[in-house]
N, C-alpha and C. Protein backbone atom coordinates (compact mmCIF):
# COMPACT_ATOMS: atom_id res chain seq x y z
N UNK A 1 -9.82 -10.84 25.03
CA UNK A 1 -9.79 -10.65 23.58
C UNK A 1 -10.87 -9.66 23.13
N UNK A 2 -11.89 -9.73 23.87
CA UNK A 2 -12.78 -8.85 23.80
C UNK A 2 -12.62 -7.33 23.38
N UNK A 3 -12.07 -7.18 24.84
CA UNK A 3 -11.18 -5.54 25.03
C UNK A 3 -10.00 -5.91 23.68
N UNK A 4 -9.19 -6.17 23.59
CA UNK A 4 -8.17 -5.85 22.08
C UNK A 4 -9.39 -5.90 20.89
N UNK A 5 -10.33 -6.46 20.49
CA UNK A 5 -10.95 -6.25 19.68
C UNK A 5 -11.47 -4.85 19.26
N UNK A 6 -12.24 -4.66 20.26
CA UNK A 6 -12.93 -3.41 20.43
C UNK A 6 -11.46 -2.03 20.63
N UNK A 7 -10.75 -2.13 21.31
CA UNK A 7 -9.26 -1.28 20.45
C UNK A 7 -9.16 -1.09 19.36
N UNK A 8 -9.16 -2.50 18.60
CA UNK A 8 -8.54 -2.17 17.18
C UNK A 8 -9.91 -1.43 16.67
N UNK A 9 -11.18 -1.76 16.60
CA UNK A 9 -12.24 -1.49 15.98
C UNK A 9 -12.22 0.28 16.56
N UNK A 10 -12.04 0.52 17.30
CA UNK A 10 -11.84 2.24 17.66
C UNK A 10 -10.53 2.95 17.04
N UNK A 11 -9.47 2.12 16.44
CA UNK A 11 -8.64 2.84 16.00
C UNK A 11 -8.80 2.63 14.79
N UNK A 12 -8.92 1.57 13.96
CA UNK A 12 -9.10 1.79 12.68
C UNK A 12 -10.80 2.14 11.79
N UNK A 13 -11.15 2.25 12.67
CA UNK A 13 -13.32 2.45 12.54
C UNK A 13 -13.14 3.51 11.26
N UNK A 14 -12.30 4.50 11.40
CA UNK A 14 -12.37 5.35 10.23
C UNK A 14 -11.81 5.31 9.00
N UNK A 15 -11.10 3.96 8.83
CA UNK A 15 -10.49 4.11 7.57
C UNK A 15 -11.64 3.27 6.16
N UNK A 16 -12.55 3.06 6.54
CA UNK A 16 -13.77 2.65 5.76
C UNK A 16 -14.70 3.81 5.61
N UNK A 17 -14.20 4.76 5.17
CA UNK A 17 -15.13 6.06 4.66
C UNK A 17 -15.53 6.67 5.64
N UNK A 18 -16.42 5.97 6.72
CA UNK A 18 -16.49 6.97 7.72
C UNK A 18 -16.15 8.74 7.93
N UNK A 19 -17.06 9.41 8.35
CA UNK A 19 -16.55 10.65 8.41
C UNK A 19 -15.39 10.86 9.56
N UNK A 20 -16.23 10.58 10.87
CA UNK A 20 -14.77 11.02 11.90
C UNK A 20 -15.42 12.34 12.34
N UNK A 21 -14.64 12.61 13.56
CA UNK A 21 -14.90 14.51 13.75
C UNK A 21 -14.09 14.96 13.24
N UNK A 22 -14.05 16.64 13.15
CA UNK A 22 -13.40 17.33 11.96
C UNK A 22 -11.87 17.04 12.35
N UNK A 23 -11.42 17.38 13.57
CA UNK A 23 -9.85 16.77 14.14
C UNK A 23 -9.78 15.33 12.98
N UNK A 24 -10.14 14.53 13.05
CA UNK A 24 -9.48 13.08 12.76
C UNK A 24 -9.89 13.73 10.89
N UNK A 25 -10.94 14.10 10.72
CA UNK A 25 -10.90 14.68 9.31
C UNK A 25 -9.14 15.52 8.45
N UNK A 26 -9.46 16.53 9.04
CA UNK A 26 -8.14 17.66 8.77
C UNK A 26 -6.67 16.56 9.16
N UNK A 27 -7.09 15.76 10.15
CA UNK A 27 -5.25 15.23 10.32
C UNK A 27 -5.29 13.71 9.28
N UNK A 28 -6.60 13.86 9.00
CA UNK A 28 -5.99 12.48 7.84
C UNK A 28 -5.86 13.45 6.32
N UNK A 29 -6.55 14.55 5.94
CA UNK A 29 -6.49 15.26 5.03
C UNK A 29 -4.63 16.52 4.64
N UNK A 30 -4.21 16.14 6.18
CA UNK A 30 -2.94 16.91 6.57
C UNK A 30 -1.93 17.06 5.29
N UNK A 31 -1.14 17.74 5.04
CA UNK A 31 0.09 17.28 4.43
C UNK A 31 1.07 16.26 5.04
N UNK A 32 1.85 15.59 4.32
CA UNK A 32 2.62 15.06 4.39
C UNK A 32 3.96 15.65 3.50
N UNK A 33 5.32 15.94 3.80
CA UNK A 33 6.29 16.42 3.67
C UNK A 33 7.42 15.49 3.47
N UNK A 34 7.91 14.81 2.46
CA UNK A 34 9.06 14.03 2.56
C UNK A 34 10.18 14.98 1.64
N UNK A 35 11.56 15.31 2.26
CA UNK A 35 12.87 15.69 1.76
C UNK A 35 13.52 15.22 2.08
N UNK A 36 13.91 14.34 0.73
CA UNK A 36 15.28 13.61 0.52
C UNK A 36 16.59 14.07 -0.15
N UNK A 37 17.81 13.82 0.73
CA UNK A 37 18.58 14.62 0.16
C UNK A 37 19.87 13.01 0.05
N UNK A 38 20.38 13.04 -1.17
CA UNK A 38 21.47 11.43 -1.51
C UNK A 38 22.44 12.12 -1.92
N UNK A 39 23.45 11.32 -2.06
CA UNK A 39 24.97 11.05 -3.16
C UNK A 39 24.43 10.73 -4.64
N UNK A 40 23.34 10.30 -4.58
CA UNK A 40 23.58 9.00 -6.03
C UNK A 40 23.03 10.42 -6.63
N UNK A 41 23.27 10.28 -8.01
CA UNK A 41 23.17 10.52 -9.14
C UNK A 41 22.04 10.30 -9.68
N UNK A 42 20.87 11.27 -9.63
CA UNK A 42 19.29 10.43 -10.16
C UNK A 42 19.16 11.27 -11.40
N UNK A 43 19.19 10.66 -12.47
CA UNK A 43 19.09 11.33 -13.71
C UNK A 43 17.86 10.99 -14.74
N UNK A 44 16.41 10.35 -13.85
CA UNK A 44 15.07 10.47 -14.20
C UNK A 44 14.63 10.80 -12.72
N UNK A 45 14.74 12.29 -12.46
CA UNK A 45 14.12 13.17 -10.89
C UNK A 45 12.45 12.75 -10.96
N UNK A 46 11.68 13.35 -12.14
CA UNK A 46 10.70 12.58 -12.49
C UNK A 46 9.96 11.47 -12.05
N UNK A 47 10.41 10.15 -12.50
CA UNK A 47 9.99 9.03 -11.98
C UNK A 47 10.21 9.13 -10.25
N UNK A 48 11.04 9.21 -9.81
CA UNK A 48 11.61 9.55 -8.15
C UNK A 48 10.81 9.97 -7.94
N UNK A 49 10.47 11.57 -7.81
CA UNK A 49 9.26 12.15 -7.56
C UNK A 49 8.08 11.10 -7.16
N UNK A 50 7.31 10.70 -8.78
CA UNK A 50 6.22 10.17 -8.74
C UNK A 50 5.98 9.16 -7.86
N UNK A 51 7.10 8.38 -7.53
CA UNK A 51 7.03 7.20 -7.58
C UNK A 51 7.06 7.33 -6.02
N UNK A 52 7.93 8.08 -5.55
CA UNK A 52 7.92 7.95 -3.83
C UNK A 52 6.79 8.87 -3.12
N UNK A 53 5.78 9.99 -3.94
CA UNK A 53 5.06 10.82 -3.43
C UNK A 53 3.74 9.43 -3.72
N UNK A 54 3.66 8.88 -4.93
CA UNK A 54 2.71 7.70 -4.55
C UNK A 54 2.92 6.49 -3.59
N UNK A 55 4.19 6.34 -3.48
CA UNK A 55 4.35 5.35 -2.22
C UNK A 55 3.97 6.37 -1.13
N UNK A 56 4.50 7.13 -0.88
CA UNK A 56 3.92 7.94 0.54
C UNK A 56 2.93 7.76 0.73
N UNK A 57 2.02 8.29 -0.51
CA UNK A 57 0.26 8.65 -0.35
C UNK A 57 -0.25 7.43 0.09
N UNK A 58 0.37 6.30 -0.38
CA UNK A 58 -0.17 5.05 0.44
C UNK A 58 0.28 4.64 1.64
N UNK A 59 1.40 4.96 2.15
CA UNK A 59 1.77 4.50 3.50
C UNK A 59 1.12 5.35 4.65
N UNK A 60 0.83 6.47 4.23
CA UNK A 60 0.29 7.45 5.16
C UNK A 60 -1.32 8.39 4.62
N UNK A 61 -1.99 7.18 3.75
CA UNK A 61 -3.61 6.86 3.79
C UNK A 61 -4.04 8.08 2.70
N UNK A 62 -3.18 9.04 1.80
CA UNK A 62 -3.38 10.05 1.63
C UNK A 62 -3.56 9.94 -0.04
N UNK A 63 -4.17 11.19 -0.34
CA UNK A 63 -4.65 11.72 -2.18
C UNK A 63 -2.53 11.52 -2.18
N UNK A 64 -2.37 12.12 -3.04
CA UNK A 64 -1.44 12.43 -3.61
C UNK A 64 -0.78 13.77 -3.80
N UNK A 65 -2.00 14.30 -4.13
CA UNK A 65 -1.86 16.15 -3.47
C UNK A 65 -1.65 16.37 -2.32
N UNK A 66 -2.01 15.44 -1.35
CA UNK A 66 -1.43 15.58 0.17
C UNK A 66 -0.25 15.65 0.37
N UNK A 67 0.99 15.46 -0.74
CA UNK A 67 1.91 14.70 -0.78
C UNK A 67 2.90 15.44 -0.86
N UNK A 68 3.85 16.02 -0.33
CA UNK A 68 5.11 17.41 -0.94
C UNK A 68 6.11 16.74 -0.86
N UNK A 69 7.08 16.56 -2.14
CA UNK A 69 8.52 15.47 -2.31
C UNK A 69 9.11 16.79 -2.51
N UNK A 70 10.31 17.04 -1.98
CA UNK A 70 12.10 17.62 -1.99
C UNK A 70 12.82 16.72 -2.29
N UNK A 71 13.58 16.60 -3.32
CA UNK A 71 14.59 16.15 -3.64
C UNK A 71 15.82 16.58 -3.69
N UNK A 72 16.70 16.31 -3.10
CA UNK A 72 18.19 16.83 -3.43
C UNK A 72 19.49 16.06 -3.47
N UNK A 73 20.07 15.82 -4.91
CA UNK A 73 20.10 14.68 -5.51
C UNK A 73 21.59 15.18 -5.82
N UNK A 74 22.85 14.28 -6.06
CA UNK A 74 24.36 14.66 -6.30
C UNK A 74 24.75 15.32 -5.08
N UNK A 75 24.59 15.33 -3.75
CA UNK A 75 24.54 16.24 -2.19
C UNK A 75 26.25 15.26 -1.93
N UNK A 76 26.42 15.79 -1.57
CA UNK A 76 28.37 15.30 -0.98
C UNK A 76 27.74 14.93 0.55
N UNK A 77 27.63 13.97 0.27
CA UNK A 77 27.20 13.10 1.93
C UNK A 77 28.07 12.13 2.38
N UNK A 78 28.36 11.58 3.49
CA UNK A 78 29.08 10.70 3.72
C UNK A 78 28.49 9.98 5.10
N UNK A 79 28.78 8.79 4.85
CA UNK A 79 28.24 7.59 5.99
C UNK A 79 29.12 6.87 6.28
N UNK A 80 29.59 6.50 7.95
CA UNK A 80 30.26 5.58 8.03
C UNK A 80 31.44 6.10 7.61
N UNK A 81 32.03 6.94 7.29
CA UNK A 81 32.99 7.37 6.53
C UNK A 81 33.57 7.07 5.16
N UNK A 82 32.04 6.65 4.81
CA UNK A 82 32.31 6.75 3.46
C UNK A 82 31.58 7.42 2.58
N UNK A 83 31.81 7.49 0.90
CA UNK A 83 30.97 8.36 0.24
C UNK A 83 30.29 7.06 -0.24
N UNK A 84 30.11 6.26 -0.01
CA UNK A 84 29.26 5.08 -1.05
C UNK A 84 27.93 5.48 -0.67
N UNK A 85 27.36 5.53 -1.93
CA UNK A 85 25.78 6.11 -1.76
C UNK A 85 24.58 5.51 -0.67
N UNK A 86 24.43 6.39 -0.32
CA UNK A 86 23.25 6.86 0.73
C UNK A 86 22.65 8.09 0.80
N UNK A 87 21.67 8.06 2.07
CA UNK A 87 20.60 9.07 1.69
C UNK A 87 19.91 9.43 3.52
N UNK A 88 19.66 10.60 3.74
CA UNK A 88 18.73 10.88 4.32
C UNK A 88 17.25 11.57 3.89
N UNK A 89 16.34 11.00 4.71
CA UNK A 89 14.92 11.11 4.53
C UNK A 89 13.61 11.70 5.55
N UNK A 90 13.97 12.72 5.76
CA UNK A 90 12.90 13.22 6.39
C UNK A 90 11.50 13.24 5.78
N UNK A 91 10.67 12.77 6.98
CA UNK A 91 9.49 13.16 6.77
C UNK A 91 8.70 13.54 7.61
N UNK A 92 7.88 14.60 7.18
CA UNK A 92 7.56 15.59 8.21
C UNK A 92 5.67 15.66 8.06
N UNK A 93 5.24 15.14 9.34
CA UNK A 93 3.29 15.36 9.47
C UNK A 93 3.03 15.70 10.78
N UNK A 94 1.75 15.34 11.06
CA UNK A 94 1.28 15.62 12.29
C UNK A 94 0.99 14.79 12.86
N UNK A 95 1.70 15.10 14.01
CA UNK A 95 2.04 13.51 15.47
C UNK A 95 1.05 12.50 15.18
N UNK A 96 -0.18 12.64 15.15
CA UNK A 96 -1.35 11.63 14.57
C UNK A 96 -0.95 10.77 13.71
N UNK A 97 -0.30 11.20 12.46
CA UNK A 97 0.32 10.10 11.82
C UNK A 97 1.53 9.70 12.09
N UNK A 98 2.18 9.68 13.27
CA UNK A 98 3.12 9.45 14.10
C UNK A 98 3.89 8.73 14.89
N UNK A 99 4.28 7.90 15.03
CA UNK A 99 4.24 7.26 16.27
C UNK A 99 5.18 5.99 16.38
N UNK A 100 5.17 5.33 17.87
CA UNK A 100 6.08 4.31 17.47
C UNK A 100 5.61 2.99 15.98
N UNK A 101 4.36 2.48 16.80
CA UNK A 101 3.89 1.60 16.03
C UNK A 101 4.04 1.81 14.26
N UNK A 102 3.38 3.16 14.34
CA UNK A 102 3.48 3.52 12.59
C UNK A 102 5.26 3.74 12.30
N UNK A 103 5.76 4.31 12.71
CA UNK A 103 7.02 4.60 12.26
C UNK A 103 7.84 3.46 12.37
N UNK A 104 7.93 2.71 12.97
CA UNK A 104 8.60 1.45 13.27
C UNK A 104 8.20 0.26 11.50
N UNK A 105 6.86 0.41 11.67
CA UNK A 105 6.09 -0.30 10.17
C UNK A 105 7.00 0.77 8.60
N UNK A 106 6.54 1.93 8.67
CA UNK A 106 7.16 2.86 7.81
C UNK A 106 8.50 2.35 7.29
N UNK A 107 9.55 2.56 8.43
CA UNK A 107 10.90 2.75 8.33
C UNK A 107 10.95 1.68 7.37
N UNK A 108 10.69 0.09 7.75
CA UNK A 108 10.58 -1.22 7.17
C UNK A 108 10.28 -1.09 5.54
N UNK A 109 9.20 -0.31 5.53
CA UNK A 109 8.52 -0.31 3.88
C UNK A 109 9.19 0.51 2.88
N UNK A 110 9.07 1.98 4.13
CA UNK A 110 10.08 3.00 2.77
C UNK A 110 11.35 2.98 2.14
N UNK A 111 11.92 1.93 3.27
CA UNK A 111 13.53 1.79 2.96
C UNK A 111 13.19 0.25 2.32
N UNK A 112 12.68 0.01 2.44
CA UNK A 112 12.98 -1.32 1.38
C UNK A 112 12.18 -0.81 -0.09
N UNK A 113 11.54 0.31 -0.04
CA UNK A 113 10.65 1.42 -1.61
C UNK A 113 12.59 1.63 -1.66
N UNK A 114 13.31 2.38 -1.03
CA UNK A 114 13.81 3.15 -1.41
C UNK A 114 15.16 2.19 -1.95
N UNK A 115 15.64 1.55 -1.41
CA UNK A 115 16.62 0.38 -1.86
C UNK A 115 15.76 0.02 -3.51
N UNK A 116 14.96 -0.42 -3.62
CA UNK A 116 14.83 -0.89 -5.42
C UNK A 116 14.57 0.28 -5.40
N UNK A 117 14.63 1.77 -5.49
CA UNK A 117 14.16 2.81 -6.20
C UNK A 117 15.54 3.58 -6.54
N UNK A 118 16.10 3.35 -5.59
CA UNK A 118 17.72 4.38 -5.32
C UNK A 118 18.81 3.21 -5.79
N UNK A 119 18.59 2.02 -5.48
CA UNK A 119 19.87 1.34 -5.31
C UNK A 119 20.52 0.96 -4.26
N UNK A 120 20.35 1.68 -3.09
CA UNK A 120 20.75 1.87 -1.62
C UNK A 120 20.69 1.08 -0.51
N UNK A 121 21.30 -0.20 0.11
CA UNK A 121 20.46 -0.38 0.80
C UNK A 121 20.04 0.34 2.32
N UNK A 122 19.35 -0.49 3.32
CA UNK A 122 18.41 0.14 4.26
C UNK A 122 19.18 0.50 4.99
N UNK A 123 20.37 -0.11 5.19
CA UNK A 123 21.71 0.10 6.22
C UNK A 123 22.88 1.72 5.75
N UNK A 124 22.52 1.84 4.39
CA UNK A 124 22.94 3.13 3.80
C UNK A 124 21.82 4.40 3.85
N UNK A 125 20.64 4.03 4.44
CA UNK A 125 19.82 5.24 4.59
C UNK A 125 19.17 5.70 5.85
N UNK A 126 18.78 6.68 6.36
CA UNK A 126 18.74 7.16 7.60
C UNK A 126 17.34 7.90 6.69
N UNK A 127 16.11 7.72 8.05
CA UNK A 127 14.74 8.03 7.73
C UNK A 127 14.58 9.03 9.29
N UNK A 128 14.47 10.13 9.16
CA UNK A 128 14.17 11.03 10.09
C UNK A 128 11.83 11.18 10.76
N UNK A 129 11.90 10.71 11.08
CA UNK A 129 10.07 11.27 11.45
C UNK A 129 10.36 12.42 11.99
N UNK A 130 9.61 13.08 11.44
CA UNK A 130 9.61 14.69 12.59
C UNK A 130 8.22 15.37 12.56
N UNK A 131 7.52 14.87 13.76
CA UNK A 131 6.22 14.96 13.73
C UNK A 131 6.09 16.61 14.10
N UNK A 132 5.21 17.41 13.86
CA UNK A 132 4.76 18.86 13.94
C UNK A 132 3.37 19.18 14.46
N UNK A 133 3.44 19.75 15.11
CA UNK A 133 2.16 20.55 16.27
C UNK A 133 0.95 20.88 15.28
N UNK A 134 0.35 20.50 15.18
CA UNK A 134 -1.27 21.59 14.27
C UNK A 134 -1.03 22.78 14.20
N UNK A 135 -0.44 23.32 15.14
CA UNK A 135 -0.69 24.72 15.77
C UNK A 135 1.02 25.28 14.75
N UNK A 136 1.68 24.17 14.19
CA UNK A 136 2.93 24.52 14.01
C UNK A 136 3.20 24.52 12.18
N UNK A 137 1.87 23.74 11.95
CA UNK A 137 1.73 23.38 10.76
C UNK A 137 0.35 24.07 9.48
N UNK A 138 1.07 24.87 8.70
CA UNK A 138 0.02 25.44 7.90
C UNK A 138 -0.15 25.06 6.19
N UNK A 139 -1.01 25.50 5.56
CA UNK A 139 -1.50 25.76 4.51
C UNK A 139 -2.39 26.42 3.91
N UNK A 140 -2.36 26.58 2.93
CA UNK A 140 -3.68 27.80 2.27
C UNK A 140 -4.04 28.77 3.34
N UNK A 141 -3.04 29.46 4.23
CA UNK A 141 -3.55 30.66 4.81
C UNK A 141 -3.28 30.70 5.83
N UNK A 142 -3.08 28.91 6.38
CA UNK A 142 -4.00 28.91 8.08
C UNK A 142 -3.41 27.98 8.65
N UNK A 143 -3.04 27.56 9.82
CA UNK A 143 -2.60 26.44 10.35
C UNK A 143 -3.60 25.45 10.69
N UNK A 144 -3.19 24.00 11.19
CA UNK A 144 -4.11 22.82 10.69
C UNK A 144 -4.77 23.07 12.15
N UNK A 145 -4.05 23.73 13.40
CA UNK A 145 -5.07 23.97 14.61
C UNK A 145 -6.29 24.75 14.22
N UNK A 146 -5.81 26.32 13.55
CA UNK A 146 -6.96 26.93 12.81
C UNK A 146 -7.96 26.76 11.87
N UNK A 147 -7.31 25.64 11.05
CA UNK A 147 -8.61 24.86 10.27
C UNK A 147 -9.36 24.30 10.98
N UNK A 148 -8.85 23.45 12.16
CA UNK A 148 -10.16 22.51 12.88
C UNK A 148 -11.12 23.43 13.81
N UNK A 149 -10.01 24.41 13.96
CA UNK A 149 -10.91 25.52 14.69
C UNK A 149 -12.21 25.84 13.81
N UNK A 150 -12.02 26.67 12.45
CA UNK A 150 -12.74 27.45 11.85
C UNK A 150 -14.25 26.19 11.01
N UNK A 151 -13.60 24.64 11.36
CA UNK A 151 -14.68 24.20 10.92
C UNK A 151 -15.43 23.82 11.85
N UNK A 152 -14.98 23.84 13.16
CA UNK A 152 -16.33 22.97 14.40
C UNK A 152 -17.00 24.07 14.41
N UNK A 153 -15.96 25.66 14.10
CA UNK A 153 -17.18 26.58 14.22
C UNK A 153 -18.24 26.88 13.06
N UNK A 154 -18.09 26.40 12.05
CA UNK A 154 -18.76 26.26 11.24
C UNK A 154 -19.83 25.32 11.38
N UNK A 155 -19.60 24.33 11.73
CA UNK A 155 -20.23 23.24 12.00
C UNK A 155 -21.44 23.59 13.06
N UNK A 156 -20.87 24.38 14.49
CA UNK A 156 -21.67 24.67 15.36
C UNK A 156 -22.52 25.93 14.72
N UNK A 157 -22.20 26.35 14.08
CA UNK A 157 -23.50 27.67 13.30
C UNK A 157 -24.03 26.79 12.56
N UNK A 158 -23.66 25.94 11.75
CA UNK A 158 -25.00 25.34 11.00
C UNK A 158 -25.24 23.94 11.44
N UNK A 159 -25.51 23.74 12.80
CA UNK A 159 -26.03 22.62 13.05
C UNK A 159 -27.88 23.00 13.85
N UNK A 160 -27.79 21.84 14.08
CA UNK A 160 -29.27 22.16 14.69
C UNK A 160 -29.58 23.11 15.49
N UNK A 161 -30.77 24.21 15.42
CA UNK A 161 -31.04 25.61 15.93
C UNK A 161 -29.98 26.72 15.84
N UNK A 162 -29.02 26.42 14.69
CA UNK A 162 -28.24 27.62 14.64
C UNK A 162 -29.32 28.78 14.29
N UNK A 163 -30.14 29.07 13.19
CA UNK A 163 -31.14 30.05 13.01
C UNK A 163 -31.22 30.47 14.20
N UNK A 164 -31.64 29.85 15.87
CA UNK A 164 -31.81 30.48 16.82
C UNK A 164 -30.57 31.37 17.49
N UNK A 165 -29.37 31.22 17.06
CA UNK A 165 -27.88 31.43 17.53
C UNK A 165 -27.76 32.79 16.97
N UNK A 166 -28.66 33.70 16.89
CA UNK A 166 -28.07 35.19 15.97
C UNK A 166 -27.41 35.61 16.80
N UNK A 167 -26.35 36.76 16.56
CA UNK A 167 -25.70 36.96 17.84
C UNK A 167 -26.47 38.41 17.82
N UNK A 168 -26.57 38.24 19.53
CA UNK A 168 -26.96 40.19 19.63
C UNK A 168 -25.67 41.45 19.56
N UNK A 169 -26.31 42.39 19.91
CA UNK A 169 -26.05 43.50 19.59
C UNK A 169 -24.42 44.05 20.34
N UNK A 170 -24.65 43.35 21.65
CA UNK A 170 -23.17 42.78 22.16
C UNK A 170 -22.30 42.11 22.03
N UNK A 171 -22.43 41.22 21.17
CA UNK A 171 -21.57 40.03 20.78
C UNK A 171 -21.37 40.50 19.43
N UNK A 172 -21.81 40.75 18.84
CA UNK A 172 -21.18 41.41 17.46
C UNK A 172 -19.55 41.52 17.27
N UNK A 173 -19.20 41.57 16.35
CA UNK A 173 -17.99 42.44 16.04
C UNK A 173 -18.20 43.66 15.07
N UNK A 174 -17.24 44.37 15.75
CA UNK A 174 -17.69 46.02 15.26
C UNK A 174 -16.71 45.64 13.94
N UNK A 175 -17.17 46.24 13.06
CA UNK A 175 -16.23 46.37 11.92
C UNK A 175 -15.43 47.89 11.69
N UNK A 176 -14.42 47.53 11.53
CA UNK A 176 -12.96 48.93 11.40
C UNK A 176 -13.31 49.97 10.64
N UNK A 177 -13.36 51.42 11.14
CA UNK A 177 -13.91 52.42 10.76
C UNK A 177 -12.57 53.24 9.57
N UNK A 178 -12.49 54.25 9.55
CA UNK A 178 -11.43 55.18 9.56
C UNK A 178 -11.88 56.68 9.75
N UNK A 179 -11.00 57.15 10.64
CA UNK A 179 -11.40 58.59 11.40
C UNK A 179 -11.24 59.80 10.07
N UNK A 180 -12.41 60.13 10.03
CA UNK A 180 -12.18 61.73 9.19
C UNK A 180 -11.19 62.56 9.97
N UNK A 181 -10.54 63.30 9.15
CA UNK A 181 -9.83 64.39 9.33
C UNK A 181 -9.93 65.52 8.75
């Protein structure tokens, strides 16, 4: 019991403020991506929106701005061979928030959010995970591999004895000229 203790205490250690290294930082700060596309007829998109980008933000630990909802709503879908309303639900992060354990818990919560939210039940909706590479996944400029990149290196220039870290005259980067003519 010992060892399972000390497991759980290493996997959840960071969700009490804790900083984390910048990796576990950037992939809890990640986006999260849900597009839903139904039959039914949602004629307050609005509330939908709000309501499932704040359920997200809580199932997957996040602000709300973390949060990107697609909706696509009146879609000619059919299940089972029928048109009786249903829905598919992708949602799209990074493998970290991923997994059997989490997705298995997810599927349970969002589809029972989405049954009192839609009308639908859990047996009429299909929930896609489609976890994405760091390296595959961007924002503001940069992908989430290149963010963790550009902050350990940040981190390693201003940590202790960076002042001593100048780079010389070889290590430089030359900056781009343009040739007279």
């Amino acid at each position: 019991t010992k060892h399972r203790t000390q497991y759980y205490e290493d996997q959840f250690r960071y969700k009490d403020g804790e900083v984390g290294s910048i990796r576990e930082r950037v992939q809890r700060d990640s986006p999260v991506i849900a597009e839903l596309r139904t039959n039914v007829i949602i004629k307050d998109e609005f509330t939908l929106v709000t309501d499932l980008s704040y359920h997200l933000a809580q199932r997957y630990t996040r602000s709300d701005s973390s949060i990107m909802i697609k909706v696509d709503h009146s879609a000619c879908l059919a299940l089972g061979g029928t048109f009786d309303p249903c829905y598919i639900l992708t949602i799209t992060a990074l493998p970290s928030q991923m997994g059997p354990t989490h997705n298995k818990r997810n599927a349970g919560l969002i589809q029972s959010f989405m049954a009192d939210i839609l009308s639908v039940p859990a047996d009429r909706g299909i929930i896609k995970f489609q976890p994405v590479e760091e390296c595959n996944y961007a924002t503001n400029g940069t992908t989430m591999q290149g963010q963790i990149e550009k902050l350990e290196k940040h981190q390693a220039n201003s940590g202790p004895g960076a002042a001593r870290r100048t780079p010389s005259i070889g290590t430089r980067k030359s900056t781009p000229f343009s040739k007279k003519s």
